[in-house]
C-alpha atoms as a PDB file:
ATOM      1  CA  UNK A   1       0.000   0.000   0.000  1.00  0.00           C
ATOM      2  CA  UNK A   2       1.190   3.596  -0.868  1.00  0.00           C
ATOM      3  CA  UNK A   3       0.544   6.934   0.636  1.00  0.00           C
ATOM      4  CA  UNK A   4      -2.951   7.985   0.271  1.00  0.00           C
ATOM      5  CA  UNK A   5      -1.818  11.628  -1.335  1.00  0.00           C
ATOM      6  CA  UNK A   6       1.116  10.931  -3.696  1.00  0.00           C
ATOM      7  CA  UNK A   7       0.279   7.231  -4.096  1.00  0.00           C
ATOM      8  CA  UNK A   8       4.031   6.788  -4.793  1.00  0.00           C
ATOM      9  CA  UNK A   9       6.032   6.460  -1.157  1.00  0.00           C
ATOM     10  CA  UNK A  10       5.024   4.097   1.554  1.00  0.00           C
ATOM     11  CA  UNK A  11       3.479   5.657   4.189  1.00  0.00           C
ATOM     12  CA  UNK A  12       4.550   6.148   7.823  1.00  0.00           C
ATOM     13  CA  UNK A  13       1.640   7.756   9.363  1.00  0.00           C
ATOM     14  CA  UNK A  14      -2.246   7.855   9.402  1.00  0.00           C
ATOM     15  CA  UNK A  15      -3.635  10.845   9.037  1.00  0.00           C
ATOM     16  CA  UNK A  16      -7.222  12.042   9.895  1.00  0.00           C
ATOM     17  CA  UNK A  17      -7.370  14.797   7.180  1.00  0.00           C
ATOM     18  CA  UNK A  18      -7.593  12.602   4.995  1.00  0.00           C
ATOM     19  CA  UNK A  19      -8.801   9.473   6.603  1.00  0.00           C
ATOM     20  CA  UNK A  20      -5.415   6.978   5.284  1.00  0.00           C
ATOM     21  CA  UNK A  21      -2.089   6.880   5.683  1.00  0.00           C
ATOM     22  CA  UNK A  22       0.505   9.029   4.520  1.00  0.00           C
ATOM     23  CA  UNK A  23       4.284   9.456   4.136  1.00  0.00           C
ATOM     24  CA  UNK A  24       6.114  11.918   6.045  1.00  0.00           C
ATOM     25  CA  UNK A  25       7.098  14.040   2.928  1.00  0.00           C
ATOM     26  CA  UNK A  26       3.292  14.406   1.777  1.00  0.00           C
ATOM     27  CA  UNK A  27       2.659  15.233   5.109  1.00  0.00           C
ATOM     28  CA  UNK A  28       4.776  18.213   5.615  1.00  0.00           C
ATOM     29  CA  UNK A  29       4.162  19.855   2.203  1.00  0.00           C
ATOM     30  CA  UNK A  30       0.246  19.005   1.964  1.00  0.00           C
ATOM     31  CA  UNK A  31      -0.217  19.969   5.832  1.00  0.00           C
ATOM     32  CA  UNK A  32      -2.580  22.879   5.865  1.00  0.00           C
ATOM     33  CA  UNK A  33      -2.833  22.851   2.594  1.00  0.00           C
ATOM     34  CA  UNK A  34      -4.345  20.796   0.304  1.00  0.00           C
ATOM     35  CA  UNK A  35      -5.467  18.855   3.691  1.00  0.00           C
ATOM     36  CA  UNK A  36      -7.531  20.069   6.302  1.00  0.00           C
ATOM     37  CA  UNK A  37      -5.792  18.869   9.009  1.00  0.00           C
ATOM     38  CA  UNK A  38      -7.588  18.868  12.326  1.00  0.00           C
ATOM     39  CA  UNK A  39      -6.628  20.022  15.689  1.00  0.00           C
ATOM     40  CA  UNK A  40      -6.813  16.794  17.354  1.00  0.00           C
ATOM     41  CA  UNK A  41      -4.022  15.769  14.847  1.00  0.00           C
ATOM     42  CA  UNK A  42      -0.764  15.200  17.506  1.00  0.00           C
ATOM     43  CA  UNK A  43       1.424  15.675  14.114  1.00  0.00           C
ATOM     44  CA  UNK A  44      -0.066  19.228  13.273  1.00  0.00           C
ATOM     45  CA  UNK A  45       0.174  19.746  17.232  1.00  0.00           C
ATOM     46  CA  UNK A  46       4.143  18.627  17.399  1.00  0.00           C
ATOM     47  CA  UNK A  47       4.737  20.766  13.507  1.00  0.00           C
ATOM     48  CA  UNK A  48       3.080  23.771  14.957  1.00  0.00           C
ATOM     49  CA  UNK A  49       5.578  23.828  18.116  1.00  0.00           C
ATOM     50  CA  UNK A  50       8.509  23.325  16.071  1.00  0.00           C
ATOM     51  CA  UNK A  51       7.958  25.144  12.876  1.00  0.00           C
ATOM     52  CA  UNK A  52       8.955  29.271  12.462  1.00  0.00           C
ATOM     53  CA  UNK A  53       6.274  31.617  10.725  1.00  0.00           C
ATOM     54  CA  UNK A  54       7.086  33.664   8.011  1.00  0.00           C
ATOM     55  CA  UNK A  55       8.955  36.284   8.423  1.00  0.00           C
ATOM     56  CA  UNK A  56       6.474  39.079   9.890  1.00  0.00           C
ATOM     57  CA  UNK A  57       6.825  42.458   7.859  1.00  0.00           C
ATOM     58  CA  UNK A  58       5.557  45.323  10.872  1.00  0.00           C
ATOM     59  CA  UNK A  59       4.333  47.654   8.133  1.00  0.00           C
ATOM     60  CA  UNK A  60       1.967  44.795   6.992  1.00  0.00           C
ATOM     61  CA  UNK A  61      -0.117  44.642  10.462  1.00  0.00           C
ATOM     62  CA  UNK A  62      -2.833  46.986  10.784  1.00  0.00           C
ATOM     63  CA  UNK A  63      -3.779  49.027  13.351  1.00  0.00           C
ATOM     64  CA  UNK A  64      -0.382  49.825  14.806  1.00  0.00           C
ATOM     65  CA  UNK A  65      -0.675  53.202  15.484  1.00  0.00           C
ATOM     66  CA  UNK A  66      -2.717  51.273  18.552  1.00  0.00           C
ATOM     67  CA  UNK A  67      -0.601  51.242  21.732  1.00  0.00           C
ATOM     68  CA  UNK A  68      -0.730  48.146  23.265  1.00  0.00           C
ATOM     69  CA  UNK A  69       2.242  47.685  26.587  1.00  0.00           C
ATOM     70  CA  UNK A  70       2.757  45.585  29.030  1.00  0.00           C
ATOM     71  CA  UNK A  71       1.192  47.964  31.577  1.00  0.00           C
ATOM     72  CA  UNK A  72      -2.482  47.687  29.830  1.00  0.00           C
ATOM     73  CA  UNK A  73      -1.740  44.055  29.706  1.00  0.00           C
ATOM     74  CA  UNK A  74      -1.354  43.471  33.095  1.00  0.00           C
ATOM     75  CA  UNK A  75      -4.209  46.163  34.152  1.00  0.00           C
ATOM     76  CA  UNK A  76      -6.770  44.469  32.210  1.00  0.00           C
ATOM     77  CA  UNK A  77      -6.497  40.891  32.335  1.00  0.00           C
ATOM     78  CA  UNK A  78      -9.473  39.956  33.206  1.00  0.00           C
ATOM     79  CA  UNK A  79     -10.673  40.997  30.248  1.00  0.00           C
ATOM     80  CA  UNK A  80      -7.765  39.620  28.092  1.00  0.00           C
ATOM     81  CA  UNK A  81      -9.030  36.383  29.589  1.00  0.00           C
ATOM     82  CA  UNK A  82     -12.541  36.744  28.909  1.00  0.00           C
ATOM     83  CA  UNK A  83     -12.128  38.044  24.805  1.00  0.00           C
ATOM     84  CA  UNK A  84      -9.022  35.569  24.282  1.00  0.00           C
ATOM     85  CA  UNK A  85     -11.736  32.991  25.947  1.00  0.00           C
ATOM     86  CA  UNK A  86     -14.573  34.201  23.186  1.00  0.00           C
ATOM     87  CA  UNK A  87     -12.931  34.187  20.364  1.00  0.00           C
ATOM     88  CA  UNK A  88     -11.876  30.607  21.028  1.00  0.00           C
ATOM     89  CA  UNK A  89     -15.487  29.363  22.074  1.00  0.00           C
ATOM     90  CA  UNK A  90     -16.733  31.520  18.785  1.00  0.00           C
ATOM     91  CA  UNK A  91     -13.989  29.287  16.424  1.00  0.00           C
ATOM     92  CA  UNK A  92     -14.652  25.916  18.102  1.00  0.00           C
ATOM     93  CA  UNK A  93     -18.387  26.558  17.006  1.00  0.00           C
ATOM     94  CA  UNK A  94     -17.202  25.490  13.176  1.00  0.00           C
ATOM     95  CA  UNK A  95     -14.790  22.210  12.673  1.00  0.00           C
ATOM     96  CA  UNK A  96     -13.710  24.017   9.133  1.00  0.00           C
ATOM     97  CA  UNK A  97     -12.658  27.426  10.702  1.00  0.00           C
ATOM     98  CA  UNK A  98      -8.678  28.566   9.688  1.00  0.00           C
ATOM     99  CA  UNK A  99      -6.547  31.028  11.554  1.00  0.00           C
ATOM    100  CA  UNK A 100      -7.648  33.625   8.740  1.00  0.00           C
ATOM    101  CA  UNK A 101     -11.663  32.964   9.224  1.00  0.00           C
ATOM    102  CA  UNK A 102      -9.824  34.400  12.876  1.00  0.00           C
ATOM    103  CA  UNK A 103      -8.224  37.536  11.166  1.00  0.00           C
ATOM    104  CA  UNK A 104     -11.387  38.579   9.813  1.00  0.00           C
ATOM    105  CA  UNK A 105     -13.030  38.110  12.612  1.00  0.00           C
ATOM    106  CA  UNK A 106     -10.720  40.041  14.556  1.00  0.00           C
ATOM    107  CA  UNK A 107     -10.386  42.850  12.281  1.00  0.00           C
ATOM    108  CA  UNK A 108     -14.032  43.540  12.103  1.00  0.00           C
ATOM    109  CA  UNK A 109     -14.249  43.686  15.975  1.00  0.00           C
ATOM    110  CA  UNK A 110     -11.428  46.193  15.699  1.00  0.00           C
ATOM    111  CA  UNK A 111     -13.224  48.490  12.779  1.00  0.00           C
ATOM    112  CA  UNK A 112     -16.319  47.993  15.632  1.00  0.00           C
ATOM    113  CA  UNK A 113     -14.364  49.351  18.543  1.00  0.00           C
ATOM    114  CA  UNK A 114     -13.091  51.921  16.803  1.00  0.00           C
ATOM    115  CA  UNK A 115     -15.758  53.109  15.984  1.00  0.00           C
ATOM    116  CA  UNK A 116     -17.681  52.647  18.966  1.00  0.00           C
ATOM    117  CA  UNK A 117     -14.761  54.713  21.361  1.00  0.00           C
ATOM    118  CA  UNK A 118     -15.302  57.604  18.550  1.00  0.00           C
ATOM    119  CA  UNK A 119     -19.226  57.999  20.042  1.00  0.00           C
ATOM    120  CA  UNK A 120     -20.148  56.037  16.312  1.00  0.00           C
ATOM    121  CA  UNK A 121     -22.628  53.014  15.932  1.00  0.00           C
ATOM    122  CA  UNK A 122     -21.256  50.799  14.291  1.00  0.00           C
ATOM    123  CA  UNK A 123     -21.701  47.043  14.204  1.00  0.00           C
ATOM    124  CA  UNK A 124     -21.794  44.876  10.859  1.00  0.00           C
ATOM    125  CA  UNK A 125     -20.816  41.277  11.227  1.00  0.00           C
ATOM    126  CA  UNK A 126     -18.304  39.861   8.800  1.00  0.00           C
ATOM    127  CA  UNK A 127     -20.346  38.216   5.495  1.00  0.00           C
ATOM    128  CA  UNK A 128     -17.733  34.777   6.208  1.00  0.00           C
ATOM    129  CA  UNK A 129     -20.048  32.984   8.582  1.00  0.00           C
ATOM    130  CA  UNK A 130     -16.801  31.317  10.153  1.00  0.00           C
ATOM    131  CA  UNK A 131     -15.523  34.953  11.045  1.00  0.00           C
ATOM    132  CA  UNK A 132     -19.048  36.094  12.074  1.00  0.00           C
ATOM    133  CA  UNK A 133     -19.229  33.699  14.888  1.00  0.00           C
ATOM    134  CA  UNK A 134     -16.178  34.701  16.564  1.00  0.00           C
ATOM    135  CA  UNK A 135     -17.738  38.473  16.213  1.00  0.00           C
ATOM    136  CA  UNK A 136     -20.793  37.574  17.496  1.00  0.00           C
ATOM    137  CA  UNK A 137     -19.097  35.371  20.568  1.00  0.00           C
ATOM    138  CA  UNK A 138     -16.954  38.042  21.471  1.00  0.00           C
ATOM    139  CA  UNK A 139     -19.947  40.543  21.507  1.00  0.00           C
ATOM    140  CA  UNK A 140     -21.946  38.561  23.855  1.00  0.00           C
ATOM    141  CA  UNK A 141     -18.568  38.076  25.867  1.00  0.00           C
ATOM    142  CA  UNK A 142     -18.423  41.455  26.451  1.00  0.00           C
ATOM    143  CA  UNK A 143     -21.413  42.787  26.838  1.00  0.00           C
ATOM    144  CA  UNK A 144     -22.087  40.311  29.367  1.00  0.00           C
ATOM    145  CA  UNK A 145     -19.314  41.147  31.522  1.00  0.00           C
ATOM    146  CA  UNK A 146     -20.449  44.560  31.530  1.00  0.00           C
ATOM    147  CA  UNK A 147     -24.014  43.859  32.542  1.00  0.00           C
ATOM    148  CA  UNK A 148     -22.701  41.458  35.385  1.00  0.00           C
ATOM    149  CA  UNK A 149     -20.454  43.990  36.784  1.00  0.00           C
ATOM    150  CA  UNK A 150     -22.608  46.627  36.486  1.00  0.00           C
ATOM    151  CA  UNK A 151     -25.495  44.555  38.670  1.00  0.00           C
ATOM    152  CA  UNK A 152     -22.858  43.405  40.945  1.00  0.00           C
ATOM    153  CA  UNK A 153     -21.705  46.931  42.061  1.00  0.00           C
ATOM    154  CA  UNK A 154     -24.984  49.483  41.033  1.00  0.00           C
ATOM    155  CA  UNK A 155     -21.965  51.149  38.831  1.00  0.00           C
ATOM    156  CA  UNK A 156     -21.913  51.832  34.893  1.00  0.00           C
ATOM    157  CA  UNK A 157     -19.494  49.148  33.537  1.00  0.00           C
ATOM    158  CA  UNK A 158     -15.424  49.618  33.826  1.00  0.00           C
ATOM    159  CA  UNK A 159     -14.941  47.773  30.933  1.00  0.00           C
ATOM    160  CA  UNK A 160     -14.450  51.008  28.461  1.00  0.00           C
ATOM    161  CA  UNK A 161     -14.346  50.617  24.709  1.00  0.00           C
ATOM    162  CA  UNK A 162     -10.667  51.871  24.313  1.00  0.00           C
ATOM    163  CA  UNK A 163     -10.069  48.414  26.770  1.00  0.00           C
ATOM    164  CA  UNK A 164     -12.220  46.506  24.495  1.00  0.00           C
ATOM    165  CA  UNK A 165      -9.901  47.686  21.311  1.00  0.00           C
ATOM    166  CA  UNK A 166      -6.487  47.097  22.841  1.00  0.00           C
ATOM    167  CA  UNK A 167      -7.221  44.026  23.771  1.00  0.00           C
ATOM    168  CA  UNK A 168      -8.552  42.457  20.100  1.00  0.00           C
ATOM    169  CA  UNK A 169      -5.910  44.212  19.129  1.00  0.00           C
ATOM    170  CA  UNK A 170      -3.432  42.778  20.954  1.00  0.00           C
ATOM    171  CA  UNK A 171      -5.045  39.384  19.926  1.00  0.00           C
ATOM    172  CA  UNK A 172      -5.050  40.561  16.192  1.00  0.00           C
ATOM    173  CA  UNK A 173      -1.274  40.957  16.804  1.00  0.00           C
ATOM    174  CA  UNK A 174      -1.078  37.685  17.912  1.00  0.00           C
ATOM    175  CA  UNK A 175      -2.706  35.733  14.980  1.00  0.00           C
ATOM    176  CA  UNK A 176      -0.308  37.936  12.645  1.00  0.00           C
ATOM    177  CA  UNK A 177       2.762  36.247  14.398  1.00  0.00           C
ATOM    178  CA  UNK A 178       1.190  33.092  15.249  1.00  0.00           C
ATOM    179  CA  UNK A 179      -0.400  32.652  11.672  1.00  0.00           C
ATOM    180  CA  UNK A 180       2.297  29.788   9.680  1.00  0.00           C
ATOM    181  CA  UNK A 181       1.308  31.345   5.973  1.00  0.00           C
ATOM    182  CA  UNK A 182      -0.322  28.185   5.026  1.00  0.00           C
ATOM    183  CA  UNK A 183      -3.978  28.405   2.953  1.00  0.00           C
ATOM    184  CA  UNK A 184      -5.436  26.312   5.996  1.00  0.00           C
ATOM    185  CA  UNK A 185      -3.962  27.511   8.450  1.00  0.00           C
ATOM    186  CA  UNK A 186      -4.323  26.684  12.385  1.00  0.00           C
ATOM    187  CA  UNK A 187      -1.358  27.525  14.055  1.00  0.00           C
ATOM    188  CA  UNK A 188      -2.978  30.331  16.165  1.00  0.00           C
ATOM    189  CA  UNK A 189      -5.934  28.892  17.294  1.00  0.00           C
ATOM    190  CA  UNK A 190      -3.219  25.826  17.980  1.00  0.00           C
ATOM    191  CA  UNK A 191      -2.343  28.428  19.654  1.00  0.00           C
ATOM    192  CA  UNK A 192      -5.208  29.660  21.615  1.00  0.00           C
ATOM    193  CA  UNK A 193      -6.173  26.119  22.708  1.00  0.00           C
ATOM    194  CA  UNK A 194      -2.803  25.568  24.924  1.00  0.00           C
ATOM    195  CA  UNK A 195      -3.786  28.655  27.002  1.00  0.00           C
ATOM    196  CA  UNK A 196      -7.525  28.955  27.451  1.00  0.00           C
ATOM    197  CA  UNK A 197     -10.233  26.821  28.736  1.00  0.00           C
ATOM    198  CA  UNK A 198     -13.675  26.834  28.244  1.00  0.00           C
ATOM    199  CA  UNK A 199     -15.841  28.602  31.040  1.00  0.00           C
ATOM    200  CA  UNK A 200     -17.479  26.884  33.331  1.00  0.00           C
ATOM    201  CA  UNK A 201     -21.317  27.155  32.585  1.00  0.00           C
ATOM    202  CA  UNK A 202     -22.563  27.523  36.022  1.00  0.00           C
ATOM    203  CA  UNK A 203     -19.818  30.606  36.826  1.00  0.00           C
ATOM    204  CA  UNK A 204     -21.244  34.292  35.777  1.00  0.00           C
ATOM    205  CA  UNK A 205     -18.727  36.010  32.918  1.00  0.00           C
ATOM    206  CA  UNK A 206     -15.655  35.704  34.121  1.00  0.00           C
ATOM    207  CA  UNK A 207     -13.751  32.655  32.973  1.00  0.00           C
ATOM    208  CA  UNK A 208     -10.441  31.190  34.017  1.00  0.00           C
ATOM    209  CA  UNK A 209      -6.903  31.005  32.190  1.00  0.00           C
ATOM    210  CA  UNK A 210      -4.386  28.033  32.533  1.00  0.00           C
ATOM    211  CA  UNK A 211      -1.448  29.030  34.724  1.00  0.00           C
ATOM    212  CA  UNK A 212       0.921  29.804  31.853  1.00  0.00           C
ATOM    213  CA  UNK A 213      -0.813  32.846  30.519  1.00  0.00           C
ATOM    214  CA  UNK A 214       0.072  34.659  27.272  1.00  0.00           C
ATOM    215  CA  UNK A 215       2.539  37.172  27.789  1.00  0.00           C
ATOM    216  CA  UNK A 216       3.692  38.319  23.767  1.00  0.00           C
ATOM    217  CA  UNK A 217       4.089  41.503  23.301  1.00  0.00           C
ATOM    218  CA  UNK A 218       4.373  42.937  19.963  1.00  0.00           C
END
């Protein structure tokens, strides 16, 4: 029997992309790429930790002009948690979402922040139905946490919309360096999955983080 892709080498490995075994050359050239590899994949999981990005260009990232330190970092979070949390509950929702379903996702929430700190209403979900249910999650995320703190303490919300920005944007940032280059790409929300865990149903809003937090700062 041959590898399932190239039909020429004998394989070495089964892969659950595409449901037969593989060789080891097929599977690093044709890994997010022509196969839609899946997270629970431990070769994608061991590639991931050992391969390098591309090369990230600064003047390619958007939104830079966007200060985001390691002061606001540690200041807010909570709320780091709680969006980083979302946007990984809002990607788990569709077995076929990529790292740039994420980027669109993200960048929307940014153009909705923006505008939203500026006194503007703005709100128009992506059109990618992948990217529009990380928007949506991270909505409901937040607006939640603002309606629990506000009934906890009788006080309008702290959770300000300049918070809300630096925060996705800091995340945005994050998928830019996480993000391997490949058309399937799922290196970043490889990514997010070693660092956050899904809330418990039963606790209000605020969500918990494993011990090893993200601290990147770009």
């Amino acid at each position: 029997m041959n590898c399932a892709i190239c039909g020429i080498r004998k394989p070495r490995r089964t892969c659950p992309g595409v449901k037969g075994d593989i060789c080891s050359i097929c599977c690093g050239t044709e890994r997010e790429q022509s196969v839609d590899c899946p997270l629970e994949c431990d070769y994608l999981h061991e590639a991931h930790q050992h391969e390098r990005p591309p090369q990230l260009d600064p003047t390619t990232v958007p939104n830079m002009d966007i200060r985001v330190n390691d002061e606001f970092l540690e200041a807010n979070e909570a709320i780091l948690i709680l969006i980083g949390n979302a946007v990984l509950i809002g990607a788990m929702q569709n077995l076929g979402i990529t790292d740039h379903d994420i980027r669109e996702a993200l960048e929307s929430l940014v153009k909705t922040w923006r505008a939203q700190q500026s006194g503007l209403i703005y709100e128009t979900a992506p059109p990618n139905l992948y990217a529009a249910a990380i928007h949506d999650s991270v909505q409901k995320r937040v607006e939640d946490l603002r309606k629990h703190e506000t009934e906890a303490t009788g006080q309008p919300s702290t959770v300000s919309d300049a918070k809300v920005l630096g925060i996705v944007v800091f995340l945005q940032r994050l998928e830019y360096a996480n993000n391997n280059g490949r058309k399937r790409s799922r290196a970043f929300l490889d990514f997010l999955t070693r660092f956050y865990i899904p809330p418990n149903p039963e606790a209000g809003p605020e969500t918990s983080l494993e011990p090893d937090a993200p601290r990147v700062i770009l």
